[in-house]
Every structure is written in structure tokens, then in C-alpha cells.
Protein backbone atom coordinates (compact mmCIF):
# COMPACT_ATOMS: atom_id res chain seq x y z
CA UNK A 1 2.90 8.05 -19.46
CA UNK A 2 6.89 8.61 -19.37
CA UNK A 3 9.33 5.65 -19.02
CA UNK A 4 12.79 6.51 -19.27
CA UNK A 5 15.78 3.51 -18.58
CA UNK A 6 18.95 2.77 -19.35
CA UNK A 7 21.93 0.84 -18.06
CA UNK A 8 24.20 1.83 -15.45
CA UNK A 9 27.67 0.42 -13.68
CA UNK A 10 29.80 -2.73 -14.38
CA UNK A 11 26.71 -4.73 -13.96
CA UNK A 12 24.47 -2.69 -16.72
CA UNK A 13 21.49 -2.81 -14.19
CA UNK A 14 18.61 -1.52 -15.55
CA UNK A 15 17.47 1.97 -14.10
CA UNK A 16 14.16 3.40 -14.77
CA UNK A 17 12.92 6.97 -14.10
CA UNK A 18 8.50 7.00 -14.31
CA UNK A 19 6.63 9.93 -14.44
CA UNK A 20 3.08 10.27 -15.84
CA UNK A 21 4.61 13.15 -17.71
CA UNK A 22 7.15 16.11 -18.17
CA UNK A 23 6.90 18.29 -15.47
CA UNK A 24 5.72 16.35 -12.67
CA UNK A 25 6.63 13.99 -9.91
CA UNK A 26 8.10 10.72 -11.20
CA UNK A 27 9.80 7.56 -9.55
CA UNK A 28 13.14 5.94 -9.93
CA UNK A 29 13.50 2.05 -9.92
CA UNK A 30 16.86 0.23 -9.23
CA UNK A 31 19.08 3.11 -9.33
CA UNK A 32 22.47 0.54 -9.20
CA UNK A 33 26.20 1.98 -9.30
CA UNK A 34 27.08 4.72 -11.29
CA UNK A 35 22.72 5.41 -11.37
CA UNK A 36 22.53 8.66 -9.98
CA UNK A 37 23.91 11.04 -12.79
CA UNK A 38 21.57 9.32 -15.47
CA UNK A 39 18.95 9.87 -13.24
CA UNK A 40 20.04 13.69 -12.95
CA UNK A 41 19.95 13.72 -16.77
CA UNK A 42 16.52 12.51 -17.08
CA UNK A 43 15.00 14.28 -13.88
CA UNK A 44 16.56 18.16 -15.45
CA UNK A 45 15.50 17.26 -19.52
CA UNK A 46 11.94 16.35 -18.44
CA UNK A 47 11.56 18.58 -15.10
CA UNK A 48 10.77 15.91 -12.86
CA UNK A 49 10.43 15.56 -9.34
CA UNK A 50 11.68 12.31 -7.99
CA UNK A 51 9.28 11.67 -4.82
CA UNK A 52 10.12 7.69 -4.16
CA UNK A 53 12.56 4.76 -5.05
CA UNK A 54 11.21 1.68 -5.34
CA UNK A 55 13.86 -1.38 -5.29
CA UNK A 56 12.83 -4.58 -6.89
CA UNK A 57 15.34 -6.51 -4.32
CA UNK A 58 18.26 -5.85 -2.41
CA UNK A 59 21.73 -6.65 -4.62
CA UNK A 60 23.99 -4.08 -5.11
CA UNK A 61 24.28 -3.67 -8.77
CA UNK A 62 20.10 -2.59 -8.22
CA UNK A 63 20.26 -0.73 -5.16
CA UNK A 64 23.96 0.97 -4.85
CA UNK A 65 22.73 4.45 -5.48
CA UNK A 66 19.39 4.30 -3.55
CA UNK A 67 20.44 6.29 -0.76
CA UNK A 68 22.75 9.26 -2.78
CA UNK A 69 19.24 9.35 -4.68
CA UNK A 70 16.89 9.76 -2.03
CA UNK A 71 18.93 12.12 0.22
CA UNK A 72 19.35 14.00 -3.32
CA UNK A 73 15.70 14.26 -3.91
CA UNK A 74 14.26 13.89 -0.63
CA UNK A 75 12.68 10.67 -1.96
CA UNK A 76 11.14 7.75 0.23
CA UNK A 77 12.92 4.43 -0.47
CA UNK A 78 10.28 1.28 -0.71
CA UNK A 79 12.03 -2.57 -0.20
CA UNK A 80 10.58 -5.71 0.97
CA UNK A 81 11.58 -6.17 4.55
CA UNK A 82 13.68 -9.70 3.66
CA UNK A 83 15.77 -7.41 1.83
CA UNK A 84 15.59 -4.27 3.98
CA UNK A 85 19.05 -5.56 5.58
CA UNK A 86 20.91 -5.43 2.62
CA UNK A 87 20.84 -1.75 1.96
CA UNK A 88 23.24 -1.16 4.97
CA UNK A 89 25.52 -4.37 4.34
CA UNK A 90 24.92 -5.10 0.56
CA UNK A 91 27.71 -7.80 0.78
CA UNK A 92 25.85 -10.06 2.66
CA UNK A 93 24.02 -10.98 -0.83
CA UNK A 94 26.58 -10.90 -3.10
CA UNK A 95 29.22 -13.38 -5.36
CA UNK A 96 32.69 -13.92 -4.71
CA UNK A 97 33.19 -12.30 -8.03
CA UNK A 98 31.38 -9.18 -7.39
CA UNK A 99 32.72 -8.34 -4.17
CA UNK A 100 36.02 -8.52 -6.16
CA UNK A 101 34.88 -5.54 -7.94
CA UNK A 102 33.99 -3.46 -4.83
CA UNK A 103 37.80 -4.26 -3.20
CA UNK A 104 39.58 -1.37 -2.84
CA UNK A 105 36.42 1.07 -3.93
CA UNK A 106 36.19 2.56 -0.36
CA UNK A 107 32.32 2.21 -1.03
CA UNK A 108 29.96 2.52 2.67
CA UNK A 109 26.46 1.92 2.55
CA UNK A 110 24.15 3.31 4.57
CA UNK A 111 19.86 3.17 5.03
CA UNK A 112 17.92 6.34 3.44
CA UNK A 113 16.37 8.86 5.99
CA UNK A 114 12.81 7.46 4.97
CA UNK A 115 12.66 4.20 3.82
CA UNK A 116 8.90 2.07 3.69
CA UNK A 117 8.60 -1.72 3.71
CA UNK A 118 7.12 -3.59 0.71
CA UNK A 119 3.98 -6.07 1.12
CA UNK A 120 2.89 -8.86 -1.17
CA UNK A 121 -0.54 -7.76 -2.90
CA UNK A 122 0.01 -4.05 -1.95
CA UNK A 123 -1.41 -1.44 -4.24
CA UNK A 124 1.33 2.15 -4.11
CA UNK A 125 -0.10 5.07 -4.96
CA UNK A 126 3.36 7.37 -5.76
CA UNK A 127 3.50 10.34 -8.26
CA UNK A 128 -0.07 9.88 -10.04
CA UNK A 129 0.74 6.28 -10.81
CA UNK A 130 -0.50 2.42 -9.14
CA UNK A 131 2.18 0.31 -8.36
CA UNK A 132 0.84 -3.05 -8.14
CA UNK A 133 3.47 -5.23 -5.51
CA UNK A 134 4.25 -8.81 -6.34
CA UNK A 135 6.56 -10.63 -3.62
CA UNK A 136 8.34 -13.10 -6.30
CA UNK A 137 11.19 -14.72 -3.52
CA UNK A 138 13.70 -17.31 -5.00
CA UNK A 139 16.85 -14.73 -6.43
CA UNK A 140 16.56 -13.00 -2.94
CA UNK A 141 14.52 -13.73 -0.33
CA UNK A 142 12.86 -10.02 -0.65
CA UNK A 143 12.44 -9.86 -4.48
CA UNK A 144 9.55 -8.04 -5.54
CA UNK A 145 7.81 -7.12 -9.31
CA UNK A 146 5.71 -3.71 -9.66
CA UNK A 147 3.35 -3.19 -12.04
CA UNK A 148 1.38 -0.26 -13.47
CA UNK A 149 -1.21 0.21 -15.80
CA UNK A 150 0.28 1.39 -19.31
CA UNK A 151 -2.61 1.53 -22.63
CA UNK A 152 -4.93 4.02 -21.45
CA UNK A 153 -2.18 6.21 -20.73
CA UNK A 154 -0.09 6.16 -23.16
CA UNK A 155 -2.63 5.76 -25.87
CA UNK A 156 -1.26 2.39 -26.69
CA UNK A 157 -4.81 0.09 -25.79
CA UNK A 158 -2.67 -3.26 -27.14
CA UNK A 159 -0.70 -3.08 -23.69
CA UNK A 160 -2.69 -3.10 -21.10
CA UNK A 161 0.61 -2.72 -17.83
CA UNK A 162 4.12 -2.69 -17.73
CA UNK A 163 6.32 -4.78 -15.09
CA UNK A 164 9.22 -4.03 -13.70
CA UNK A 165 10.26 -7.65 -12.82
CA UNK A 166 13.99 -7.03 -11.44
CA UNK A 167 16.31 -10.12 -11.72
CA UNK A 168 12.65 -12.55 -11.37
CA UNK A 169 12.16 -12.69 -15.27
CA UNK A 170 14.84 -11.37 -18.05
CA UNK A 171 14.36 -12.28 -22.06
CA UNK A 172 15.09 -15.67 -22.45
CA UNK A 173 16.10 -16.61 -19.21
CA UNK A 174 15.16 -16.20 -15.27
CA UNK A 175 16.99 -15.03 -12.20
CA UNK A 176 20.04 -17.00 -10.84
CA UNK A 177 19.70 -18.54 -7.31
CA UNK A 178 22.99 -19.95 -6.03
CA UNK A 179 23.63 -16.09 -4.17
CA UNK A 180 23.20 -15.84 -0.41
CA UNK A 181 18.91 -15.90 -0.29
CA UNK A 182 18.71 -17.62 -3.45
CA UNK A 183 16.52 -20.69 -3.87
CA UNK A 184 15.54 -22.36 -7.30
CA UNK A 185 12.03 -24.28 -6.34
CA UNK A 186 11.28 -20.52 -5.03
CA UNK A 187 11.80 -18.83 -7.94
CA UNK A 188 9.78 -21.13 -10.11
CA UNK A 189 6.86 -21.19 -7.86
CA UNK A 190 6.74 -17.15 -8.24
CA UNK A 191 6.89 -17.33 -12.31
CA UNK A 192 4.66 -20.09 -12.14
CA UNK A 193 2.10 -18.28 -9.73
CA UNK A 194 3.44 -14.65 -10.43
CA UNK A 195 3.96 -14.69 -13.72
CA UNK A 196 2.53 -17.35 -15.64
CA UNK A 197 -1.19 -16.10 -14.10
CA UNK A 198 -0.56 -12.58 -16.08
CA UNK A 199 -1.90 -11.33 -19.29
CA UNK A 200 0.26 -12.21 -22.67
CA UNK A 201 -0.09 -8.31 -23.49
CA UNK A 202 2.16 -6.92 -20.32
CA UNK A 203 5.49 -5.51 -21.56
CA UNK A 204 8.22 -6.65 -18.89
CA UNK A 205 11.08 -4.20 -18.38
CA UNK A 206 14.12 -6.63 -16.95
CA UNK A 207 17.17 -5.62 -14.97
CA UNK A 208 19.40 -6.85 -17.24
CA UNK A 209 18.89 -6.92 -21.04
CA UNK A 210 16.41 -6.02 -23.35
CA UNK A 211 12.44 -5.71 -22.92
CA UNK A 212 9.94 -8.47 -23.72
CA UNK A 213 6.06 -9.26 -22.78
CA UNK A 214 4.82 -11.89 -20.89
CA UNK A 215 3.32 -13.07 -23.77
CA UNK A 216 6.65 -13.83 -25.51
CA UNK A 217 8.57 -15.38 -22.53
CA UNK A 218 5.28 -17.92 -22.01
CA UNK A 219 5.87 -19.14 -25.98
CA UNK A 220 9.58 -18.96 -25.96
CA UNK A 221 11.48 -18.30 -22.39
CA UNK A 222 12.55 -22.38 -21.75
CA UNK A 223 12.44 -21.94 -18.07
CA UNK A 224 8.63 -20.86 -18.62
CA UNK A 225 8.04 -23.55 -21.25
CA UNK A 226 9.28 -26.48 -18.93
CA UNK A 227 7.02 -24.73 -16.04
CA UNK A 228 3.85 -25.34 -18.30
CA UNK A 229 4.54 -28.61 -19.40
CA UNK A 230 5.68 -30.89 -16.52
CA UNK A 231 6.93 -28.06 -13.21
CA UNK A 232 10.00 -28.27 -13.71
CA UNK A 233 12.98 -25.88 -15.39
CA UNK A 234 16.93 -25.87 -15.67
CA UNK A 235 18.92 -23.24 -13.43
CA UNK A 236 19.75 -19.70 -14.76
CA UNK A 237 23.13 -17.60 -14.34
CA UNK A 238 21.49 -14.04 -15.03
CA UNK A 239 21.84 -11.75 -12.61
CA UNK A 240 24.61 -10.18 -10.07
């Protein structure tokens, strides 16, 4: 199994290119601004074939470069449809702040040619690889996990997937919610049944910041640790 990311654009959004090796067809998640030539890098070193973006949720700083990538590629793009509208008016979701940054940048959005609608519970079979499909609302109303199997893969038994939670869970803190489509007893009820329900051994690969495991955010995350003990957690500022 191949897992390439790295951080892209004035956000550094989490991209992540997924193959199930060099030489064949891989995926690209959250390609955000300034995405597409790190995604060119990783595509020529390993001789991949990007066949489908998949887009945990609908800001900007995830999904700026989903369309340059699919047309590129010829890639489907997969969203969850109470996000679907924000790939052709991304501003709709997004701060005061950030829109500050795209004055002036001339930037027009626009829908990929192909571009498939996300369901809770779905199973995706893309490139050789399951993509498990979690509909974890409360950032956005459309936010989404995926998870795939990892261990038997990549020789590594101790983990047994890996989840690409978007802006849901980060290391040490959660999503924010006071964005257009954010809602904070949303986003709790998806880590409580969404994430607190998972395995300790699943390594979580964030957005923003640096990887973690379930297993560590459930012992140390505080928003998790107030979920277990009494429902309730503070409010979180991660995110766009």
C-alpha cells in the first residue's frame, strides 16, 4: 500500500495521493490550492494513474484544485451531495478572513466533467482499494471520513485501516463549526457515533496537522475525553 501527503496553499490542507503501489492507478484526496503540482510530482516519481478524487467536504482550502485535477487526469470527482454546491460557488462556505485571501486572485470555480455523489455507509471500490464512507456532518453539512484497510497490505498487522477524517478529527482538537453549514451538537454526535465506535489501532490522517490513531485522540483529544465522560465538549477553531 502507497500513501503519499503533504501540505499545500495558505491553508496547509492536507493532500493525499493512494495507490496500492508504484505503477498503478491511485486516488487523490483534498487536492486544496496550490495541490495540483504536488500531485504531478507524486503521480510522475511513482507512475501513477490518478482515476478518482475523493473530497472529504466542500471548503476551499480541500477542494480548490479538484477540478484542474480531474480534467488533468480524466478522474471522477466523489462529494457528498450537501456539499456538491460548493464546488461551483466555494464562497458560500467560507470565513470573512478567507475570502480576504481569494480578493483580487481572479480565481472561478467550476464542477468536474464527472463528478459522483457520496452516501453514508457506502463501500467505493476505486483503484484496487475499499473506501469505506462515513457521513460525519457538523463542520459542513456534507463532511464525510473514508477509510481503507491498511495491515495486510502494507505488512504492518498492528494497524488494521487508515482514515482520512478531513476537518471531522485533527490531533488534539476537532473541526470548527461557526462557518456557513457548521453546527457543534452535529459534530459531536458524528465523533461520538463515528468515531468513538472505531478501533484504537486506526491511524487518522487529518487535514490539517500531523497524524494520530484513534486510539490516541480517545485517551488524550479533550473534545473526545469530555464526549466519554458526560456528552459534552468545548468548541474548536481548526479548520478553514
Amino acid at each position: 500500500m502507497f500513501i503519499a501527503g503533504f501540505p499545500a496553499g495558505p491553508w496547509g490542507t492536507n493532500c493525499y495521493v493512494v495507490s496500492t503501489g508504484p505503477g498503478n492507478e491511485c486516488v487523490v484526496v483534498d487536492p486544496g490550492k496550490d495541490a495540483a503540482p504536488g500531485v504531478a510530482d507524486v503521480v510522475r516519481e511513482h507512475h501513477l494513474k490518478p482515476v478518482a478524487v475523493l473530497v472529504t467536504h466542500g471548503h476551499v482550502d480541500h477542494m480548490w484544485s479538484v477540478a484542474p485535477v480531474s480534467g488533468t487526469y480524466d478522474a471522477t470527482a466523489w462529494i457528498h451531495p450537501r456539499d456538491r454546491h460548493l464546488l461551483a460557488d466555494p464562497m458560500q462556505g467560507i470565513s470573512a478572513d478567507s475570502a480576504g485571501i481569494l480578493l483580487g486572485s481572479n480565481a472561478t470555480f467550476v464542477e468536474p466533467d464527472d463528478v459522483r455523489e457520496l452516501a453514508d455507509g457506502q463501500s467505493l471500490e476505486i483503484a484496487g482499494i475499499t473506501f469505506d464512507v462515513d457521513h460525519t456532518p457538523g463542520h459542513t453539512a456534507g463532511s464525510v471520513t473514508f477509510r481503507m484497510p491498511y495491515g495486510d497490505a502494507a505488512g504492518v498487522p498492528e494497524i488494521s485501516q487508515v482514515m482520512f477524517s478531513g476537518d471531522l478529527l485533527f490531533a488534539g482538537s476537532i473541526g470548527r463549526t461557526d462557518l456557513p453549514g457548521g453546527d457543534h451538537p452535529t459534530i459531536l454526535r458524528s465523533l461520538r457515533d463515528k468515531v468513538l465506535t472505531l478501533p484504537d489501532d486506526i491511524v487518522v490522517l487529518p487535514g490539517h496537522g500531523e497524524q494520530t490513531s484513534i486510539g490516541r485522540e480517545r485517551a488524550t483529544n479533550p473534545f473526545l475525553r469530555d464526549l466519554q465522560a458526560d456528552g459534552t465538549a468545548g468548541r474548536a477553531t481548526r479548520g478553514l
